[in-house]
C-alpha atoms as a PDB file:
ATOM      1  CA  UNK A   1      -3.494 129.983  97.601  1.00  0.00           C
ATOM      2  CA  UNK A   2      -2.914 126.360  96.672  1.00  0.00           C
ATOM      3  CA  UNK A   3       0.131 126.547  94.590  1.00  0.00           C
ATOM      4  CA  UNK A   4       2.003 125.814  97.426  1.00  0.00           C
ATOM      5  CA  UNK A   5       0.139 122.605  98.718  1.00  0.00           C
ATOM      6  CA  UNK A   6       0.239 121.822  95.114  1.00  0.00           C
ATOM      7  CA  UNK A   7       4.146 121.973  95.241  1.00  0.00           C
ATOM      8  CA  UNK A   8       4.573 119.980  98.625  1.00  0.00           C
ATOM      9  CA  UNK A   9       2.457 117.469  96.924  1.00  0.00           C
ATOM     10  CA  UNK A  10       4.872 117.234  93.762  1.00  0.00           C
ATOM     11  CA  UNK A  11       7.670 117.335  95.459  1.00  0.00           C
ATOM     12  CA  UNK A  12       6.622 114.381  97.658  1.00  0.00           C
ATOM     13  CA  UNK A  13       5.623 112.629  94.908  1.00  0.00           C
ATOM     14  CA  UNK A  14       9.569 113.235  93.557  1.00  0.00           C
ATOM     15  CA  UNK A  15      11.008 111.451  96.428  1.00  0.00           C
ATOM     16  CA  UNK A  16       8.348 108.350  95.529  1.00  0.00           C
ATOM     17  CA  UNK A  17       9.565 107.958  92.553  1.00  0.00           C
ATOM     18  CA  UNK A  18      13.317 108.206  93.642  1.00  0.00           C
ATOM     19  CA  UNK A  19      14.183 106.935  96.855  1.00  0.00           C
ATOM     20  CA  UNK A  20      17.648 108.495  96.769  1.00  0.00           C
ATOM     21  CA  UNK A  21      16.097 111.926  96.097  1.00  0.00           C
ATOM     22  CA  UNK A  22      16.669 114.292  99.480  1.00  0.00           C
ATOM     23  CA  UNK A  23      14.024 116.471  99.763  1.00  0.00           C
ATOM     24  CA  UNK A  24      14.659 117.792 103.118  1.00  0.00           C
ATOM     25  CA  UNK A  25      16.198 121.372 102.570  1.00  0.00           C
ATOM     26  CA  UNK A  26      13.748 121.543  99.529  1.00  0.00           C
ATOM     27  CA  UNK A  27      10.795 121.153 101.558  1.00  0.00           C
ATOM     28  CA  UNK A  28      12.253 123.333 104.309  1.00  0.00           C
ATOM     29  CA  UNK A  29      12.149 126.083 102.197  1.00  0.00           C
ATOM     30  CA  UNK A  30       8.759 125.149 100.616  1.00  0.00           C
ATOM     31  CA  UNK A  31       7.371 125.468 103.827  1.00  0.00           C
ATOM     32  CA  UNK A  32       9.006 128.559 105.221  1.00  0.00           C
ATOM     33  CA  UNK A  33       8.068 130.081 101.845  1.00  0.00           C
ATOM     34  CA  UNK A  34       4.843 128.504 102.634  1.00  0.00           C
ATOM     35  CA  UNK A  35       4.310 130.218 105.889  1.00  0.00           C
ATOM     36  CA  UNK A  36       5.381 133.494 104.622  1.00  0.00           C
ATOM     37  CA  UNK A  37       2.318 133.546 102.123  1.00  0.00           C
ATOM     38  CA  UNK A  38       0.193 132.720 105.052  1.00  0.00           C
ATOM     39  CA  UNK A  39      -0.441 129.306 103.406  1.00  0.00           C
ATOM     40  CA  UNK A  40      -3.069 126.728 105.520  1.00  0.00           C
ATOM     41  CA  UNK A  41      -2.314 122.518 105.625  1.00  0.00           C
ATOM     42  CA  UNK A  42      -5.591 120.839 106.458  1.00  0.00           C
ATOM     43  CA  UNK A  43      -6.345 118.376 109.542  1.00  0.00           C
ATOM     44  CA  UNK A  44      -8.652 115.995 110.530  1.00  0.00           C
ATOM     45  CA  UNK A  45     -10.215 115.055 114.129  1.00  0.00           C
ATOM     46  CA  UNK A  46     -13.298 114.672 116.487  1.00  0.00           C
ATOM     47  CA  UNK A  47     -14.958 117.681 117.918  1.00  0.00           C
ATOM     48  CA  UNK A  48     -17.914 118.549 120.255  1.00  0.00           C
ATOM     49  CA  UNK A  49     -20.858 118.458 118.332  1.00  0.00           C
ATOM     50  CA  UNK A  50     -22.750 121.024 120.254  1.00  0.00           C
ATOM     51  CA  UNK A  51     -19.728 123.259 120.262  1.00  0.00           C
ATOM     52  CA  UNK A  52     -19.489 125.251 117.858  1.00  0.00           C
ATOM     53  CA  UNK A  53     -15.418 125.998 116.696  1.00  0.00           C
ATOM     54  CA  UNK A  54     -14.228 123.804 119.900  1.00  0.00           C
ATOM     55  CA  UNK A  55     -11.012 122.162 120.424  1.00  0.00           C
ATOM     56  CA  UNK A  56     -10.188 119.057 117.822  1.00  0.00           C
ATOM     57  CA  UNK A  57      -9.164 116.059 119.152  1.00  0.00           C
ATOM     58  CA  UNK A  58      -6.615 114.440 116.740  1.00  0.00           C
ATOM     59  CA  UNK A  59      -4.992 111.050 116.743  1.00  0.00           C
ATOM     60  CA  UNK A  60      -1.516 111.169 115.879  1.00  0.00           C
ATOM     61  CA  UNK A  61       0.525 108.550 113.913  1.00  0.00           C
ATOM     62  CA  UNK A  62       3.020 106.366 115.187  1.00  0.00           C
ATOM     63  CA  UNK A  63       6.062 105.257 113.239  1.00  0.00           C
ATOM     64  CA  UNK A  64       8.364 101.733 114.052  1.00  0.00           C
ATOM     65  CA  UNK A  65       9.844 102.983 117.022  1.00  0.00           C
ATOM     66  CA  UNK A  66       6.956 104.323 118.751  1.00  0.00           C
ATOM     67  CA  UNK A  67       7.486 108.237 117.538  1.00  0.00           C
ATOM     68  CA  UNK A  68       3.982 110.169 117.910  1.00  0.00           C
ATOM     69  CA  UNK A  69       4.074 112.661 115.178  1.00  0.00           C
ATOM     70  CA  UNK A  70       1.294 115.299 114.057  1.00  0.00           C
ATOM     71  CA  UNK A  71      -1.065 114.246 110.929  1.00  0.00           C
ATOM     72  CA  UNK A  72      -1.359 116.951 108.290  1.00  0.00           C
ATOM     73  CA  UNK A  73      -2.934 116.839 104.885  1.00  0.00           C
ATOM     74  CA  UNK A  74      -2.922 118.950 101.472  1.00  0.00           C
ATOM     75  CA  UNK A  75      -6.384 118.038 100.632  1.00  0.00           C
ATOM     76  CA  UNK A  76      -9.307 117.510 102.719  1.00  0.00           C
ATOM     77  CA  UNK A  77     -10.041 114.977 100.139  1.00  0.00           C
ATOM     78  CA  UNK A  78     -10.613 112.522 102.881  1.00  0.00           C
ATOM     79  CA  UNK A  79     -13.287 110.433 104.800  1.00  0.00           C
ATOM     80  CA  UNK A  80     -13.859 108.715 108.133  1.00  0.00           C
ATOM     81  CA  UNK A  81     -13.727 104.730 108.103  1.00  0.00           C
ATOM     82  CA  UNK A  82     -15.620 103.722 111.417  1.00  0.00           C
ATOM     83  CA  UNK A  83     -14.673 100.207 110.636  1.00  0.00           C
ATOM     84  CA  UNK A  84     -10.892 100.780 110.081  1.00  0.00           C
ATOM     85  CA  UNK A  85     -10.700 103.380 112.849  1.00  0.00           C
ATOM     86  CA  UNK A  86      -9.062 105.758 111.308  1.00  0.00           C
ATOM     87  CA  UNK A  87      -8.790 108.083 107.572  1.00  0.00           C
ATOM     88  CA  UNK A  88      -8.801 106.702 103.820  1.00  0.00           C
ATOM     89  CA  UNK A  89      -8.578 108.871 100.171  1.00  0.00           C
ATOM     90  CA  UNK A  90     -11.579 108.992  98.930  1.00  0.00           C
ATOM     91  CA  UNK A  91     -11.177 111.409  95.927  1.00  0.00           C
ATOM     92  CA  UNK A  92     -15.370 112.638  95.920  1.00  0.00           C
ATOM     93  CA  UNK A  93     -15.347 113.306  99.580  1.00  0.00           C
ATOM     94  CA  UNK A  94     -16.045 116.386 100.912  1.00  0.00           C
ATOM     95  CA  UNK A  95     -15.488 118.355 104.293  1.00  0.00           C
ATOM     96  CA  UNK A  96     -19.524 118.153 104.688  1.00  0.00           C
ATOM     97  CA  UNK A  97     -19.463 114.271 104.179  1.00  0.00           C
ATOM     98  CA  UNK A  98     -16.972 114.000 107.280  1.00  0.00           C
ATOM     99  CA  UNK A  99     -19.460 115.721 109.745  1.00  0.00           C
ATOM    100  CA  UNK A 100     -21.987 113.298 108.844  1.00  0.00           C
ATOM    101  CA  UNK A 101     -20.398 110.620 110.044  1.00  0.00           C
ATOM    102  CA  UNK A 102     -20.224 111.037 113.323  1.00  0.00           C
ATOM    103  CA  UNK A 103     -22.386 110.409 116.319  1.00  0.00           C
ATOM    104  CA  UNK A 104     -24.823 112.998 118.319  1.00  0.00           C
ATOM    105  CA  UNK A 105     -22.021 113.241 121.042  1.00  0.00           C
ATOM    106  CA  UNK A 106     -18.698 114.083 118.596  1.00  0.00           C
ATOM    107  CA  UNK A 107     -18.694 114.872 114.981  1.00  0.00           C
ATOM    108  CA  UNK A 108     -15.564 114.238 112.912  1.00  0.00           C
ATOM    109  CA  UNK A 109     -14.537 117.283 110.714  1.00  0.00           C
ATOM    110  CA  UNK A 110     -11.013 119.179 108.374  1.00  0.00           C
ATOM    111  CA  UNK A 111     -10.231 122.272 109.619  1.00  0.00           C
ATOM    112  CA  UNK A 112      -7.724 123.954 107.503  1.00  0.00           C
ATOM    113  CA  UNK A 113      -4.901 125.672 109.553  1.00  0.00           C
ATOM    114  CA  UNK A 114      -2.048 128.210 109.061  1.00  0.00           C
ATOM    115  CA  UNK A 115       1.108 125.976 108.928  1.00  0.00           C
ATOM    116  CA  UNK A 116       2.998 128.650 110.987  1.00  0.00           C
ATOM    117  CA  UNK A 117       0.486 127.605 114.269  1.00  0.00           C
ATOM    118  CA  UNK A 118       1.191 123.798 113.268  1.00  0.00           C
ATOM    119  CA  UNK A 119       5.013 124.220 113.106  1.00  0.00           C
ATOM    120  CA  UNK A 120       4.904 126.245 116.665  1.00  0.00           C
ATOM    121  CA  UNK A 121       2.219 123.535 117.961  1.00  0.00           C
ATOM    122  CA  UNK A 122       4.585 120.304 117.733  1.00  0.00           C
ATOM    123  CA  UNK A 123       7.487 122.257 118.651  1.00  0.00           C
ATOM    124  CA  UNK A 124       5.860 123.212 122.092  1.00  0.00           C
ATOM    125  CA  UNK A 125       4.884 119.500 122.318  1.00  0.00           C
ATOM    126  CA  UNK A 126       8.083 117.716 123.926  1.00  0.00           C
ATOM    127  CA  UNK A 127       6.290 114.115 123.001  1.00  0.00           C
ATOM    128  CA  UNK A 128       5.737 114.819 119.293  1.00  0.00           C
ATOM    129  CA  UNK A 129       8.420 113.825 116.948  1.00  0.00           C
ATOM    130  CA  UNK A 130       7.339 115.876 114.136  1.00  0.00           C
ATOM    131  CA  UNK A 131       4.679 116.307 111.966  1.00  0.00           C
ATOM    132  CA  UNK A 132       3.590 113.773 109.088  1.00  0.00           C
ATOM    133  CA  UNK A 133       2.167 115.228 105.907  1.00  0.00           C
ATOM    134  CA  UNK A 134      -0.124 112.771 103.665  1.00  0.00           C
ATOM    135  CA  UNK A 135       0.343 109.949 106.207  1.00  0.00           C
ATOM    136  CA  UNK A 136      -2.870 107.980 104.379  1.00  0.00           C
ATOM    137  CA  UNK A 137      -1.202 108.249 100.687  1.00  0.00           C
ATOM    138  CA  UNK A 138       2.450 109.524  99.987  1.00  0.00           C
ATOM    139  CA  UNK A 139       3.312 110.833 103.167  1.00  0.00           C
ATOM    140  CA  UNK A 140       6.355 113.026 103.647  1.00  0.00           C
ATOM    141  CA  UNK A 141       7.201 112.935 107.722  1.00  0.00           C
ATOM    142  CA  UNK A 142       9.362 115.663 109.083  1.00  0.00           C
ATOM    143  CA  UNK A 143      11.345 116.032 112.394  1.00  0.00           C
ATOM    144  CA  UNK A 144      11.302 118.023 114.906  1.00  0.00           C
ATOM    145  CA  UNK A 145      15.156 119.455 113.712  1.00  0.00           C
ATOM    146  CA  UNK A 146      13.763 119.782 110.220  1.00  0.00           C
ATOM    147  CA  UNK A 147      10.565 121.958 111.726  1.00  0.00           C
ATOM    148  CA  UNK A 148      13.007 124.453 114.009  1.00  0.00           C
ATOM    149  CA  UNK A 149      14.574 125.083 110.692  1.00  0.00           C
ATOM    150  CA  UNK A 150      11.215 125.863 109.128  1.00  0.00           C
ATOM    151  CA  UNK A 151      10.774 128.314 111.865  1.00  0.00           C
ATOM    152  CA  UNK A 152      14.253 130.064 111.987  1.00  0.00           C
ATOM    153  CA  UNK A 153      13.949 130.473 108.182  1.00  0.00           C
ATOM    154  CA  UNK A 154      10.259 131.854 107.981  1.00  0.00           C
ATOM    155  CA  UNK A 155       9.521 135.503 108.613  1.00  0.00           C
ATOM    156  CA  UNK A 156       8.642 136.915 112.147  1.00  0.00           C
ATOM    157  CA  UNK A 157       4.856 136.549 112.992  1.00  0.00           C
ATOM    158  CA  UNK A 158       3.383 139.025 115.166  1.00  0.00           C
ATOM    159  CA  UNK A 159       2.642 136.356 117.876  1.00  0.00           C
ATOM    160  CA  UNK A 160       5.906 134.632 117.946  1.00  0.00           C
ATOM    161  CA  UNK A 161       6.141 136.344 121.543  1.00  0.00           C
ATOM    162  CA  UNK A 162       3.534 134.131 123.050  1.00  0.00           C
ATOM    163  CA  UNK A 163       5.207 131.537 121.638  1.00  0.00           C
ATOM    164  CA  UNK A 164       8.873 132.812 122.858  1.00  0.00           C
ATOM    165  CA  UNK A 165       7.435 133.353 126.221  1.00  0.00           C
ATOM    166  CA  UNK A 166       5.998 129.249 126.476  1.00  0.00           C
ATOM    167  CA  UNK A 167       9.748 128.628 125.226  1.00  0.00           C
ATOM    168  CA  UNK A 168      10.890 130.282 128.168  1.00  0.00           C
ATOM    169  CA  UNK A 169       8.421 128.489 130.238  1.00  0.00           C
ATOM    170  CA  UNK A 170       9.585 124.909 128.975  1.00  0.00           C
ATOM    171  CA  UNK A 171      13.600 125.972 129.224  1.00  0.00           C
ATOM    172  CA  UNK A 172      12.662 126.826 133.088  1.00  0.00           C
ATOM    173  CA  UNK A 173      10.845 123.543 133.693  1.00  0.00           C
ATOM    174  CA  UNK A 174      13.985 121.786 131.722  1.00  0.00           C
ATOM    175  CA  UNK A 175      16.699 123.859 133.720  1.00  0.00           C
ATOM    176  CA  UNK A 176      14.847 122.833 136.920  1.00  0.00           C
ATOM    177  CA  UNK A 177      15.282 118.798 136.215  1.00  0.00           C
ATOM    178  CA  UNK A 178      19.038 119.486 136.006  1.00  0.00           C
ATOM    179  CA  UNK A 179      19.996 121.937 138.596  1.00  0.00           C
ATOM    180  CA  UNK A 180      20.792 121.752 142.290  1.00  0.00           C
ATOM    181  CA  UNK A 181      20.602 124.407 144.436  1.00  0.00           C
ATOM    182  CA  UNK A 182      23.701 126.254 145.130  1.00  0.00           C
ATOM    183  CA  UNK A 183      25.543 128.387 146.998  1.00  0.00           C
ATOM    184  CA  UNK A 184      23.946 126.640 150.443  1.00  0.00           C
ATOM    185  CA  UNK A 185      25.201 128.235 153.453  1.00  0.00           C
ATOM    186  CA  UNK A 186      24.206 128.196 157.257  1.00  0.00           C
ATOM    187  CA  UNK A 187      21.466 130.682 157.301  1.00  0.00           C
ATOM    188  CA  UNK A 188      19.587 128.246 154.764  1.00  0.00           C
ATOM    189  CA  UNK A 189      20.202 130.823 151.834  1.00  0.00           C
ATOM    190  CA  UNK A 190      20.925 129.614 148.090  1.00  0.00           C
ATOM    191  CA  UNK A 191      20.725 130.063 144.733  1.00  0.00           C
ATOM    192  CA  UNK A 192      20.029 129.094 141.356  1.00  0.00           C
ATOM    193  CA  UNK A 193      22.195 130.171 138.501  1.00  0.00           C
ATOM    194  CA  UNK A 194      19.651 129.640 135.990  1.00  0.00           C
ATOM    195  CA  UNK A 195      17.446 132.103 137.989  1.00  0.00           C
ATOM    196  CA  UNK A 196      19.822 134.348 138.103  1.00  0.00           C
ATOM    197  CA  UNK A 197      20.563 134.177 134.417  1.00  0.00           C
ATOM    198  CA  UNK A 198      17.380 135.026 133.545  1.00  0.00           C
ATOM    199  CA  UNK A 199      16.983 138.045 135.586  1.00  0.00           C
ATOM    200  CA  UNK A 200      19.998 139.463 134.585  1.00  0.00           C
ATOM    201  CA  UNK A 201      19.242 138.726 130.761  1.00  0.00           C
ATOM    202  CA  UNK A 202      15.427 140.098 131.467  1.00  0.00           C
ATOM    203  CA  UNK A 203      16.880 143.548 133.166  1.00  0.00           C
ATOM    204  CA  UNK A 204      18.321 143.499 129.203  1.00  0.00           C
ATOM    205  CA  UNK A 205      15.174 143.201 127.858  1.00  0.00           C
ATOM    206  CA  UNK A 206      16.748 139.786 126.059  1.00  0.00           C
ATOM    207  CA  UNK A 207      13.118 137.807 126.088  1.00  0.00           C
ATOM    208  CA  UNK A 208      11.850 140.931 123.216  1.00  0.00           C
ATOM    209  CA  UNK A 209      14.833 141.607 121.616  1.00  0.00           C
ATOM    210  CA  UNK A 210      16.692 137.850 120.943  1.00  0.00           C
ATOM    211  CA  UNK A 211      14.489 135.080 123.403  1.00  0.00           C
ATOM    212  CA  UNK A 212      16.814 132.655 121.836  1.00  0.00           C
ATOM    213  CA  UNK A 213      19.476 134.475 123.714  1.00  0.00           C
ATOM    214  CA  UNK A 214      16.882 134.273 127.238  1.00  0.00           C
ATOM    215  CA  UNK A 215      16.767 130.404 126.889  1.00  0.00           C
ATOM    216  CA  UNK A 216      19.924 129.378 125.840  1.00  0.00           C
ATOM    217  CA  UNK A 217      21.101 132.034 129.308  1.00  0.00           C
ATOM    218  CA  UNK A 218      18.450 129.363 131.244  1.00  0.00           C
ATOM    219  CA  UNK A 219      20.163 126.427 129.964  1.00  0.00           C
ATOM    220  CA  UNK A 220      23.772 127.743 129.889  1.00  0.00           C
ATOM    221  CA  UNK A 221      25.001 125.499 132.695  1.00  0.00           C
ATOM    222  CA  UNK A 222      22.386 122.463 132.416  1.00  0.00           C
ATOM    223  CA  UNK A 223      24.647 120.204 129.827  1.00  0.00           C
ATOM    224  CA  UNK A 224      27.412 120.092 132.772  1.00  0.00           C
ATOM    225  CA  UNK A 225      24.713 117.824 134.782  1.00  0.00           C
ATOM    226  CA  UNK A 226      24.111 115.091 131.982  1.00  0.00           C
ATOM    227  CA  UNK A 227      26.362 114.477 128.946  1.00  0.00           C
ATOM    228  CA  UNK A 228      22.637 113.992 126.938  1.00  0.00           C
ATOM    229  CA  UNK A 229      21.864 117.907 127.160  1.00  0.00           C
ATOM    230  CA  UNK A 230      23.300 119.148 123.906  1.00  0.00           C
ATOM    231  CA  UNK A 231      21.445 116.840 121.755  1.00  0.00           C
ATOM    232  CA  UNK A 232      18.518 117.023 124.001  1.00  0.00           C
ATOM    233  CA  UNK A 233      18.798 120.823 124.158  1.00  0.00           C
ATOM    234  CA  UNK A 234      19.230 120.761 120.447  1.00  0.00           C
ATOM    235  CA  UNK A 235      16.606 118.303 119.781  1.00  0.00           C
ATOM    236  CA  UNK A 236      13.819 120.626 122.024  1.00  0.00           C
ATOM    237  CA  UNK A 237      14.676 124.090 121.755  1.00  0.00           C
ATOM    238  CA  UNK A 238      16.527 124.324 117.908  1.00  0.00           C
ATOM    239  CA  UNK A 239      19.391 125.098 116.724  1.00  0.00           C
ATOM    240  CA  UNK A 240      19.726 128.899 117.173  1.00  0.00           C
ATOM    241  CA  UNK A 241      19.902 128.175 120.690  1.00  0.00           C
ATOM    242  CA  UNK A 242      22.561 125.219 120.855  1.00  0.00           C
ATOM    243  CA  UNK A 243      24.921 126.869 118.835  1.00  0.00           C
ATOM    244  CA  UNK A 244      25.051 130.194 120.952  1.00  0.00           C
ATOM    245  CA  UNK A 245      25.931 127.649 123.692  1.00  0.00           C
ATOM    246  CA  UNK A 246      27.812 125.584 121.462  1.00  0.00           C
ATOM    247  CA  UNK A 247      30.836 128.354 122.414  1.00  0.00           C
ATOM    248  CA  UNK A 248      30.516 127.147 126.263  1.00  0.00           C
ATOM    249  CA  UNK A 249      30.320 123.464 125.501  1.00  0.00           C
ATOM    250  CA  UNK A 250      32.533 122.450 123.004  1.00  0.00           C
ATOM    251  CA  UNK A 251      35.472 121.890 125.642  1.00  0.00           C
ATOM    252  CA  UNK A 252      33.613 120.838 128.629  1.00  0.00           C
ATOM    253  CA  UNK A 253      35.687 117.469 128.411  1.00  0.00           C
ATOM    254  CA  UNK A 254      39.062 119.538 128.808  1.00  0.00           C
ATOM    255  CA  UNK A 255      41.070 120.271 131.731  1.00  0.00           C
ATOM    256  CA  UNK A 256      39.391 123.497 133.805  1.00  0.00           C
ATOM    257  CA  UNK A 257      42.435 125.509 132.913  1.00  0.00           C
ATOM    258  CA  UNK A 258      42.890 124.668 129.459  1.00  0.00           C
ATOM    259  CA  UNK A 259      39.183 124.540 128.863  1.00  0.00           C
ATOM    260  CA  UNK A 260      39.162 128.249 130.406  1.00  0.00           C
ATOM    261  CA  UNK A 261      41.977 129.669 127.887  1.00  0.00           C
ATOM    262  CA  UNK A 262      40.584 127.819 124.994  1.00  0.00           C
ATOM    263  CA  UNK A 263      37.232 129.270 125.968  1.00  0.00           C
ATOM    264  CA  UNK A 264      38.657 133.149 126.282  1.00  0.00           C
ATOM    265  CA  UNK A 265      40.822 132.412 122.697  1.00  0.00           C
ATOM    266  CA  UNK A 266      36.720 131.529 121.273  1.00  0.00           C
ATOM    267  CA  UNK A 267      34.967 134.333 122.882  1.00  0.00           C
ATOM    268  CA  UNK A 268      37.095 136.979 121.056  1.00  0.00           C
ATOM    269  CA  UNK A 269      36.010 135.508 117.739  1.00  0.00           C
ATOM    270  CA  UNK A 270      32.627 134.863 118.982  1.00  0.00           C
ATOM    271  CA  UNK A 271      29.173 136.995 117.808  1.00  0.00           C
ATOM    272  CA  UNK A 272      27.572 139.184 120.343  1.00  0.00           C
ATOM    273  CA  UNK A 273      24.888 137.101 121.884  1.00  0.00           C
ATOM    274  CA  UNK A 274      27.523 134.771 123.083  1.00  0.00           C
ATOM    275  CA  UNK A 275      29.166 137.460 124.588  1.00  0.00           C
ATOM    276  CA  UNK A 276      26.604 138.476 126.167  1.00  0.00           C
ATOM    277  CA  UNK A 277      25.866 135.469 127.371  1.00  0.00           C
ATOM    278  CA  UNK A 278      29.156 134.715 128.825  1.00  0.00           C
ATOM    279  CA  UNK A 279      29.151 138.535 130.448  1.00  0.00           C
ATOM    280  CA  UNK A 280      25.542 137.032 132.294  1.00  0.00           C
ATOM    281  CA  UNK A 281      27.390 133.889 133.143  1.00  0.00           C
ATOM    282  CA  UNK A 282      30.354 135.938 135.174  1.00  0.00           C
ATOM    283  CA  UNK A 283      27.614 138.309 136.683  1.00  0.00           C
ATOM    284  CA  UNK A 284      26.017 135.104 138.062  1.00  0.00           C
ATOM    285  CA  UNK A 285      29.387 133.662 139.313  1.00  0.00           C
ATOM    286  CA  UNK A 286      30.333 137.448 141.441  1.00  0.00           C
ATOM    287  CA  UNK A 287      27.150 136.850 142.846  1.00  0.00           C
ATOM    288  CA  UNK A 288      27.820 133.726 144.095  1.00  0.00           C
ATOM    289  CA  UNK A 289      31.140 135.089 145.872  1.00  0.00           C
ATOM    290  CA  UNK A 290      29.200 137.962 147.472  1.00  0.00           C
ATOM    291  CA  UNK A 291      26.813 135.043 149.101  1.00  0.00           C
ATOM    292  CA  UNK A 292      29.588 133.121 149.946  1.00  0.00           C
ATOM    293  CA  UNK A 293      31.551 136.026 151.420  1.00  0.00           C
ATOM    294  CA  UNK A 294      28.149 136.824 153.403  1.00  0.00           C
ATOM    295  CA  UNK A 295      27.949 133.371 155.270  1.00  0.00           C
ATOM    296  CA  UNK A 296      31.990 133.582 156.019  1.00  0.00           C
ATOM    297  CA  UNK A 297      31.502 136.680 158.250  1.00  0.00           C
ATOM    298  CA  UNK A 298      29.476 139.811 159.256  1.00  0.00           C
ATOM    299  CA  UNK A 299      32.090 142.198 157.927  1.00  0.00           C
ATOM    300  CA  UNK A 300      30.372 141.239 153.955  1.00  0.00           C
ATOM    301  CA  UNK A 301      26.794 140.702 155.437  1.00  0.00           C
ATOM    302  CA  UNK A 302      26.168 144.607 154.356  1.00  0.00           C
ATOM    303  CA  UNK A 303      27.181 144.356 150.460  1.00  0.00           C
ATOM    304  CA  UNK A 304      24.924 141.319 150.557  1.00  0.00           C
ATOM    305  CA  UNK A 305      22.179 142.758 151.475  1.00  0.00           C
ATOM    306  CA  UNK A 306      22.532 145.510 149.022  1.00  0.00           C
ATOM    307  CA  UNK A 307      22.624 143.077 146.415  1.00  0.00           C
ATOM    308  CA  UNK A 308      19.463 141.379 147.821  1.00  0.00           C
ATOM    309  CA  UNK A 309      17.525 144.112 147.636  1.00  0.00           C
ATOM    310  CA  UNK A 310      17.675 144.821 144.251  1.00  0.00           C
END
């Protein structure tokens, strides 16, 4: 099981040798490959001594700029330096040797992890950068881009749901930074599209069978509030899901009109999710109508109501 942390090794120690060497799609597809033999990546932190299997408390490494990113290691070949603060190579250490040093209250110990639940762990973390691999020797860091492709290129796990569903969870808590209510009328009543979008694309069953097509549906309107949503959208939820909303955005600087026709002309070409998506998006805009109709006079209150209750 260690040919693989063998070859991530090797082909880190490539790019040493020549800077002008990209190994970034190469170790994409190490790692997916990786993940797919339910390979492990080893890390290092302080636990509860009296707890047995308890949470790890890990520092993570900084680079120039301030970017926090996840320390991971090939070899628990390493030992804690109480003077330095921090992890050296020390080639005759031994997982054993790191529990000894530390105090009654925390010991310091390598616990080796699958690098499926690392991948998924930074990606839920909207302050990590990416994760770092060797950062104590030849270290080899990787973005958070570079890790969503790791993860759209690896096979389906059988808990990818839970993590799905805390993607869904982190698109609502995005959308809700972005949107105002709308649709305000006298009575008080209003609405949020993204709300909306998600019901509808739930009543589909969307967040099972495609969740990338539930969280892109979340976001669909949010890069018309800040010009820094695409690459921010991009940058925290991965690629599949900007480019099914890359359909709806790619003209948002156009007139309305010609932005509209351009936008009918792309759909026709377009794969199913996006249609789907944009089918969602006119659902959500009738609705609004009906409210609006509702607080323009009693004659639409009824339909309204209808609508309501379901």
């Amino acid at each position: 099981m260690t040919d693989k942390r063998n070859a991530i090794e090797e082909l880190i120690r490539k790019s040493i040798d020549d800077p002008k060497m990209d190994i970034r799609e190469e170790m994409v597809s190490l790692l997916a490959s990786a993940i797919d033999a339910d390979e492990g990546l080893y890390i290092y932190g302080t636990s509860n001594a009296e707890e047995e299997n308890g949470e790890l408390t890990v520092t993570m490494t900084q680079d120039d700029r301030g970017n926090r990113f996840l320390p991971v290691y090939t070899s628990c070949k390493v030992s804690f330096d109480n003077n330095a603060g921090g992890l050296k190579k020390e080639d005759e250490s031994s997982g054993e040797k790191l529990k000894a040093a530390g105090s009654r209250a925390s010991a310091v110990e390598t616990r080796q992890l699958y690098i499926d639940s690392l991948v998924k762990y930074v990606l839920e973390q909207p302050d990590l950068a990416g994760m770092e691999i060797n950062p104590d020797g030849n270290r080899c860091r990787l973005s958070r881009e570079l890790l969503w492709k790791v993860f759209e290129r690896r096979e389906a796990k059988r808990d990818d749901q839970e993590f799905n569903n805390k993607m869904i969870r982190k698109a609502l808590k995005f959308a809700e930074e972005f949107y105002a209510p709308k649709g305000i009328g006298d009575d008080g009543n209003f609405s949020y599209p993204y709300l909306e979008m998600m019901h509808i694309l739930n009543d589909m069953n969307m967040a099972v069978v495609d969740p990338s097509v539930m969280i892109a549906g979340i976001l669909y309107h949010a890069a018309e509030q800040t010009a820094q949503a695409p690459d921010m959208i991009r940058w925290q939820f991965g690629n599949q899901v900007a480019d099914l909303l890359d359909v709806y955005l790619r003209h948002i600087d156009l007139d309305e009109e010609v932005r509209h026709r351009q936008f009918i002309s792309d759909l026709k070409k377009a794969d199913m999710p996006v249609k789907v998506l944009a089918l969602a998006d006119i659902l959500v805009r009738q609705r609004d109508i009906v409210r609006s109709c509702g607080y323009a006079g009693e004659s639409c209150q009824r339909p309204l109501r209808l609508l309501r209750q379901k």
